[in-house]
Protein backbone atom coordinates (compact mmCIF):
# COMPACT_ATOMS: atom_id res chain seq x y z
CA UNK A 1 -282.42 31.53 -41.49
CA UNK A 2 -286.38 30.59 -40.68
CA UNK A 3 -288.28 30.19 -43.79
CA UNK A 4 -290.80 32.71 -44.72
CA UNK A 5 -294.26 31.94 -42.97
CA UNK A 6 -295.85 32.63 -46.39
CA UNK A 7 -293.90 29.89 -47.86
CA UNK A 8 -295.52 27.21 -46.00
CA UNK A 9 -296.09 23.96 -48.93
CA UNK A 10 -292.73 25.00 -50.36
CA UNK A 11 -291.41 24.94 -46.75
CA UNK A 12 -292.57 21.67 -46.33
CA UNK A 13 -291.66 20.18 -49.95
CA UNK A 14 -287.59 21.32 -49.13
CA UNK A 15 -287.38 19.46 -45.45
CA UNK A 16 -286.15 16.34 -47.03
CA UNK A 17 -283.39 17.95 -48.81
CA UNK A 18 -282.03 19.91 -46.24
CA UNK A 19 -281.94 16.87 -43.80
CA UNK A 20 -280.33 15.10 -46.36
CA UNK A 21 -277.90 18.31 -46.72
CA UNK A 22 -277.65 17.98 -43.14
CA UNK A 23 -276.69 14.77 -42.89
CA UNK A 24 -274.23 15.50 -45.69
CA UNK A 25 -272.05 18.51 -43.33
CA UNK A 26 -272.62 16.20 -40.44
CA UNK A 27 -270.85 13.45 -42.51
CA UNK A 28 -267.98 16.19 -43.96
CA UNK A 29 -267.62 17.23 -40.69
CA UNK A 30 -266.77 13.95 -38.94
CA UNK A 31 -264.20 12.78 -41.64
CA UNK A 32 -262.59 16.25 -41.26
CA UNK A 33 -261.80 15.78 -37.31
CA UNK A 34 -260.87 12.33 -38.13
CA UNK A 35 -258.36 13.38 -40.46
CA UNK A 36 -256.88 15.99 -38.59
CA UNK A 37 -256.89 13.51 -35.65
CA UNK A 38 -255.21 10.91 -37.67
CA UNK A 39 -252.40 13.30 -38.59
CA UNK A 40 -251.08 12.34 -34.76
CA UNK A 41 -251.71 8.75 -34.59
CA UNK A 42 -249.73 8.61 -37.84
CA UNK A 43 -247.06 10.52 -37.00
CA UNK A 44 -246.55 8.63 -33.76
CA UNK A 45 -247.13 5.00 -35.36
CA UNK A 46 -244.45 6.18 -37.64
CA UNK A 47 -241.64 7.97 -35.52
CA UNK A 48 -242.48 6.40 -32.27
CA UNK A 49 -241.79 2.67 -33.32
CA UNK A 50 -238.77 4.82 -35.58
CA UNK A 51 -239.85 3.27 -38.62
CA UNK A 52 -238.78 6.46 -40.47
CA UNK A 53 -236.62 9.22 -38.74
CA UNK A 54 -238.28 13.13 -38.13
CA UNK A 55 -236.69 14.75 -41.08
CA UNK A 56 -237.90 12.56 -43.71
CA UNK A 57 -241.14 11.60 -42.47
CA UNK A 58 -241.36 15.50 -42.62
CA UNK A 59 -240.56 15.93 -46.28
CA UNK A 60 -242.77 12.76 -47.69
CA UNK A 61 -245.55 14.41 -45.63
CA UNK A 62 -244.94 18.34 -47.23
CA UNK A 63 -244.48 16.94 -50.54
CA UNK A 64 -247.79 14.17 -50.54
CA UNK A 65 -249.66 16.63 -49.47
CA UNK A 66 -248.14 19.41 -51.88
CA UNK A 67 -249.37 17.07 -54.32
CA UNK A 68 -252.81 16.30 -52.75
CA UNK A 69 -253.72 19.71 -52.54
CA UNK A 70 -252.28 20.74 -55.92
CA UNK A 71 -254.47 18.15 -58.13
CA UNK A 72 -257.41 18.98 -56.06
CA UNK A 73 -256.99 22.77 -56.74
CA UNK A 74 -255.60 21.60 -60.55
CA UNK A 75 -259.29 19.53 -61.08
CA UNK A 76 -261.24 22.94 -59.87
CA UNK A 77 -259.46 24.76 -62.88
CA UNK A 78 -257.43 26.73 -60.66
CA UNK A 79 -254.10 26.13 -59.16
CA UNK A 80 -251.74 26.75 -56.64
CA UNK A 81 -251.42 30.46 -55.94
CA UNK A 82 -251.34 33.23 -53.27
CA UNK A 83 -249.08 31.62 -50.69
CA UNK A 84 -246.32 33.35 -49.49
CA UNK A 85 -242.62 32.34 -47.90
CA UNK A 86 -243.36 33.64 -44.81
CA UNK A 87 -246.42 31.25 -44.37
CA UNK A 88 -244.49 28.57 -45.97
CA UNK A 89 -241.86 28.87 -43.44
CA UNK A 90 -244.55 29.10 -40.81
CA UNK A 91 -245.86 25.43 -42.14
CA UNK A 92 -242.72 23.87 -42.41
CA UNK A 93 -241.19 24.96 -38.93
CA UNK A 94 -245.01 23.52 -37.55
CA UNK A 95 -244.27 20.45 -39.68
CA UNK A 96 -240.91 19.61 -38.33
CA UNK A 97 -241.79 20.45 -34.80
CA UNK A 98 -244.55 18.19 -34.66
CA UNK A 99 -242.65 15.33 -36.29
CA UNK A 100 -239.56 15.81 -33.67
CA UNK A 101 -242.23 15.96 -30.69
CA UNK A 102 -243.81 12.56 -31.28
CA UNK A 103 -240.77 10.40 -31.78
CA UNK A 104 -240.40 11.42 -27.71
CA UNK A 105 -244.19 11.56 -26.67
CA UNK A 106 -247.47 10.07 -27.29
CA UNK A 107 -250.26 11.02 -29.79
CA UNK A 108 -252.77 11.46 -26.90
CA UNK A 109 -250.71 13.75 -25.22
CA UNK A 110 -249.27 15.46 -28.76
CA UNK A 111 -252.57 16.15 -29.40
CA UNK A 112 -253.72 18.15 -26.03
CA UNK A 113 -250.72 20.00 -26.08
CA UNK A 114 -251.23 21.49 -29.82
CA UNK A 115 -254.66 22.61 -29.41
CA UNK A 116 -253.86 25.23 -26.79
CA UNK A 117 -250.83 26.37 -28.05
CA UNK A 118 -252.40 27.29 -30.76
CA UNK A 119 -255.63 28.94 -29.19
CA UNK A 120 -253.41 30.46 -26.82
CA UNK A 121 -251.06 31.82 -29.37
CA UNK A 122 -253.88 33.55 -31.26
CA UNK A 123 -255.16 34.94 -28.25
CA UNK A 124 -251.25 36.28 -27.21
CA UNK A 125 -251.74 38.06 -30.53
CA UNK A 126 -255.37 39.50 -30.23
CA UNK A 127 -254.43 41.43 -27.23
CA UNK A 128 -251.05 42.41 -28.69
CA UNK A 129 -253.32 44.08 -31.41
CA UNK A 130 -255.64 46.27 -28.79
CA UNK A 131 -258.47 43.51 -28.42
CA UNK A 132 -259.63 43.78 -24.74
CA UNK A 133 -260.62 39.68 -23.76
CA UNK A 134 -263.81 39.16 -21.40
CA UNK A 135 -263.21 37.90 -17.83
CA UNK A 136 -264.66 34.69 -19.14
CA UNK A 137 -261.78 34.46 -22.01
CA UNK A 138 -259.44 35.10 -19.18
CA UNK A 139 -260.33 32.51 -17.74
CA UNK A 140 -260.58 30.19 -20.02
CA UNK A 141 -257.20 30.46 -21.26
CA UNK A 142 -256.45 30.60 -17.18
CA UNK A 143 -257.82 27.53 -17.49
CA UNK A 144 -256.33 25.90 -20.79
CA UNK A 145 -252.93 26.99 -18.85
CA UNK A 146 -253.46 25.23 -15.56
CA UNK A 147 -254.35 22.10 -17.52
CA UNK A 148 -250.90 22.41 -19.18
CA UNK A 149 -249.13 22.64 -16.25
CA UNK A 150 -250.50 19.59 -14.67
CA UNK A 151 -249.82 17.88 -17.42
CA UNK A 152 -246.04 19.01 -17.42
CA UNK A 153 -245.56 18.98 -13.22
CA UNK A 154 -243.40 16.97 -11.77
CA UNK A 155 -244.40 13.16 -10.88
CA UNK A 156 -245.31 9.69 -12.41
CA UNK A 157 -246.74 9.93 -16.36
CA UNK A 158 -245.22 13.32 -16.73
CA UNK A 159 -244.33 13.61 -20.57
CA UNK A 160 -240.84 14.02 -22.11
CA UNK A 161 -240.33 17.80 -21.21
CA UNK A 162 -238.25 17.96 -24.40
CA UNK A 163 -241.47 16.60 -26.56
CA UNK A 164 -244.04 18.27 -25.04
CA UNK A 165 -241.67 21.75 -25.67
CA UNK A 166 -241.27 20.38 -29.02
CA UNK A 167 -245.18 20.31 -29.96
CA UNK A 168 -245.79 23.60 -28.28
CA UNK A 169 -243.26 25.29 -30.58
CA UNK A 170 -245.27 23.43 -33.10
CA UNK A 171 -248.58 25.18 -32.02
CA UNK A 172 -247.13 28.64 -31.94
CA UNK A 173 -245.87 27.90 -35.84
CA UNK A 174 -249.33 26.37 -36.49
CA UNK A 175 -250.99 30.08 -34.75
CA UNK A 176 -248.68 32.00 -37.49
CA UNK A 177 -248.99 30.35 -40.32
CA UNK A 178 -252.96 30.67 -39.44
CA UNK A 179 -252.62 34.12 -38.57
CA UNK A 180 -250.99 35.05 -41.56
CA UNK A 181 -253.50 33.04 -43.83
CA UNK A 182 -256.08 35.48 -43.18
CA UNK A 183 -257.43 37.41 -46.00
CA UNK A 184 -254.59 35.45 -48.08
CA UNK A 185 -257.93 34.76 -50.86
CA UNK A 186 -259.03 30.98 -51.90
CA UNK A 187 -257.65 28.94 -48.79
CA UNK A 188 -257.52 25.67 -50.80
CA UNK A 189 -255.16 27.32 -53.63
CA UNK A 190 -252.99 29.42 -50.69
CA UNK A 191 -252.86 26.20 -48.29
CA UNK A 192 -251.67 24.50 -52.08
CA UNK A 193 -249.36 26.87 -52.88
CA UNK A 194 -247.59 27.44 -49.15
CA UNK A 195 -246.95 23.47 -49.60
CA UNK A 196 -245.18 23.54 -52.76
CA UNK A 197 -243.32 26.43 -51.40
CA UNK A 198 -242.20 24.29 -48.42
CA UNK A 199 -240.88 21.58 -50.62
CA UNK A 200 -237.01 23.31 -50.81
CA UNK A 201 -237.20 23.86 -46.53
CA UNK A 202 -238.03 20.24 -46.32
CA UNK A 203 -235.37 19.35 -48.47
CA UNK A 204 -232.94 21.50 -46.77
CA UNK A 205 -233.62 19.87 -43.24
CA UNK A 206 -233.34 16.33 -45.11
CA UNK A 207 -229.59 17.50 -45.80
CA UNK A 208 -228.81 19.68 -42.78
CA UNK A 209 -230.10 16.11 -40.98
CA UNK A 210 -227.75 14.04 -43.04
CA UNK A 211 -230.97 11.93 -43.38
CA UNK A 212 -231.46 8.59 -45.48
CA UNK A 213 -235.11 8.65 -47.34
CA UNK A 214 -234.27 5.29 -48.95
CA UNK A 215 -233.45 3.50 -45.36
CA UNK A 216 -236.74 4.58 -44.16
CA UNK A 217 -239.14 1.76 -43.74
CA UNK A 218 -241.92 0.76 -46.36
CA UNK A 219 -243.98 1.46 -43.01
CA UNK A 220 -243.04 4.33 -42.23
CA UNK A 221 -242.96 5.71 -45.94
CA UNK A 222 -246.49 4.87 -46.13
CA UNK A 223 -247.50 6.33 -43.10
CA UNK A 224 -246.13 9.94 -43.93
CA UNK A 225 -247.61 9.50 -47.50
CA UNK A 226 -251.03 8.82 -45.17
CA UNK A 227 -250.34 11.72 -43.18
CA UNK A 228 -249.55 14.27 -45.69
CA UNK A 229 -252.10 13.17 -48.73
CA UNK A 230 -254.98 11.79 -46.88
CA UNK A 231 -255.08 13.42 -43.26
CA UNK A 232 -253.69 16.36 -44.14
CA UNK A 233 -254.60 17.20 -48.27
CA UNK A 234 -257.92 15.64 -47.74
CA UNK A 235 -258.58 16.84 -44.37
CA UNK A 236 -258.18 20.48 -45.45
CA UNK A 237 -259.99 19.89 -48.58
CA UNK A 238 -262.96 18.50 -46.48
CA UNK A 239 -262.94 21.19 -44.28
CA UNK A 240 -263.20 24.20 -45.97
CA UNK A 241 -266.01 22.62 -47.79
CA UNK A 242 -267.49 22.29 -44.91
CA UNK A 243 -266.46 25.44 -43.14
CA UNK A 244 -268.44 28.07 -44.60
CA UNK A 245 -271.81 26.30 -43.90
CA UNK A 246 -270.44 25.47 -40.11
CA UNK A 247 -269.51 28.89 -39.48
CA UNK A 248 -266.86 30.38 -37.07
CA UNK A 249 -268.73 30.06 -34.01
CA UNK A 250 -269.52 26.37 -34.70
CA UNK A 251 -266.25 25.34 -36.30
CA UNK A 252 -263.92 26.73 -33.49
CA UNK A 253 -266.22 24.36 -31.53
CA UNK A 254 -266.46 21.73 -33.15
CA UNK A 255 -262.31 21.33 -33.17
CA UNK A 256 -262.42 20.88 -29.55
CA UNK A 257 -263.57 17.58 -30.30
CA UNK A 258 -260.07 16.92 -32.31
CA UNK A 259 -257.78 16.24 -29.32
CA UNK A 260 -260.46 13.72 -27.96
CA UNK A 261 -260.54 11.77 -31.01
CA UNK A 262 -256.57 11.70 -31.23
CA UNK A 263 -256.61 10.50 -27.43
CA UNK A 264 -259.54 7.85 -27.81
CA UNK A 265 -257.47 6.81 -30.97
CA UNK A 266 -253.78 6.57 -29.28
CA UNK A 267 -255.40 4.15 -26.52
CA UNK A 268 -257.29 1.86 -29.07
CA UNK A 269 -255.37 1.84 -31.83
CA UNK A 270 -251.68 2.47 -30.46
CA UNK A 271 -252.09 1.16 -26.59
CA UNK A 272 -250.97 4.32 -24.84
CA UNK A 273 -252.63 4.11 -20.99
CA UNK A 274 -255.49 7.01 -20.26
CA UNK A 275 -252.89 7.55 -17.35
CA UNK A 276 -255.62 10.12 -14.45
CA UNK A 277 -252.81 12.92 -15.30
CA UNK A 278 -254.36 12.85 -18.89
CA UNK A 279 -257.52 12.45 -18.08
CA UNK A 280 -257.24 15.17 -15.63
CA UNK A 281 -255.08 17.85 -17.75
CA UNK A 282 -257.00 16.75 -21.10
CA UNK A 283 -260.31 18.01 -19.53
CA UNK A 284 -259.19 21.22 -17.97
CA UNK A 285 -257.58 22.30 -21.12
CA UNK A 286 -260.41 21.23 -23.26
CA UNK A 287 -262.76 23.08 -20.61
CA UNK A 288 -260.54 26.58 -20.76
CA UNK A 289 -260.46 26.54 -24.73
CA UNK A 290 -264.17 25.97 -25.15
CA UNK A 291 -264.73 28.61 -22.22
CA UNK A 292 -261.96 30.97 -24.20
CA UNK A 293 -263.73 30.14 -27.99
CA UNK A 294 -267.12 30.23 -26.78
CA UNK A 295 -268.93 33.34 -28.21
């Protein structure tokens, strides 16, 4: 909003608070896409090297971040409510998915591979409910989808076909449980609740896997604590404070940069190769979503 013309010394007086305010989202913002970022650089350094198997790295990541999210929404006298089953099974099937996928493929390419799914999932559902797309959102997701399917054709660097189904499943889960979140009230308290709510499914797969939580390594433990408490509890926290003064338009943007930071991450910090494939697919489905998003 432009400040009333009539306002002009007071106008002038509040510049050095709002660039400070500035700087403050700027600074919320860029821990948020780290976090989320970090969630797959975790989750690889942890089920990659198999320092902890799927099921369990699963369940310490539900239930850390079940408790992140619960004292956070516990110190805002409030607590965890207006969840539902259905979104907690959405979470936990996304959850397990996405822990499955990266003990067979890399963060870098985890990462691309989740962001569409997701956008493209939405989108799947927007024209199942009447909405007519633009040619432009056409081809953007036209787009997203072509960089997909170089990434999964045939040839040298191709990805575990297994994985990379694996993580789309994953994105579709991660499109429902959003879907379903909408108009679900307080998203910090409903994101809280839908993870205490998961706790029993997570437990459930930890039997049905005939998993061993106390063979797990210290590692690997500590990695899913990482991923569900600080990457995932604190990245959500951090982002729907920042979210309403981003707005829609700038925050569906702004996640495009999420993928990047995973892949920059997975060849510094885990030594994955930025194969040309990547490079090549990474850009043409980063290209199509912001084309698709763009308003």
């Amino acid at each position: 909003m432009r400040p009333d013309p009539a306002e002009g010394a007071a106008a002038g007086v509040a510049r050095p608070a709002a660039a400070g305010s500035a700087w403050r989202l700027g600074a919320i913002t860029s821990a948020t896409l780290v976090c989320f970022a970090a969630n797959s650089l975790l989750a690889r350094a942890a089920l990659g090297a198999a320092r902890i198997d799927p099921a369990t790295f699963t369940a310490v990541r539900i239930a850390s971040g079940a408790a992140m999210l619960s004292a956070v929404a516990l110190a805002g006298r409030s607590r965890p409510r207006g969840g539902s089953w259905g979104s907690a099974l959405a979470l936990f099937a996304y959850a397990l998915a996405f822990s499955l996928a990266y003990v067979r493929i890399g963060a870098a390419v985890g990462a691309l591979l989740l962001f569409p799914a997701v956008q493209i999932s939405m989108t799947a559902w927007a024209i199942r409910r009447g909405v007519r797309l633009r040619a432009r959102q056409w081809a953007g997701n036209g787009l997203a989808l072509g960089g997909l399917a170089l990434l999964a054709a045939p040839g040298a660097h191709r990805p575990d076909l297994g994985g990379a189904a694996l993580m789309v499943l994953a994105g579709v889960a991660w499109a429902v449980y959003s879907l379903r979140g909408v108009g679900s009230g307080t998203a910090l308290e409903a994101t809280a609740d839908n993870f205490v709510r998961a706790l029993p499914l997570a437990a459930a797969a930890l039997f049905a896997a005939g998993a061993r939580p106390l063979e797990a390594s210290q590692g690997g433990l500590a990695l899913a604590v990482g991923s569900g408490a600080l990457a995932s509890g604190v990245g959500y926290v951090l982002w729907y404070s920042a979210l309403p003064l981003l707005g829609p338009a700038r925050a569906g943007a702004i996640q495009l940069s999420v993928p990047v930071v995973a892949a920059l991450g997975a060849v510094v910090l885990l030594g994955e190769p930025p194969t040309l494939r990547l490079v090549a697919s990474g850009a043409a489905i980063l290209a199509g979503v912001a084309l698709a998003a763009r308003r």
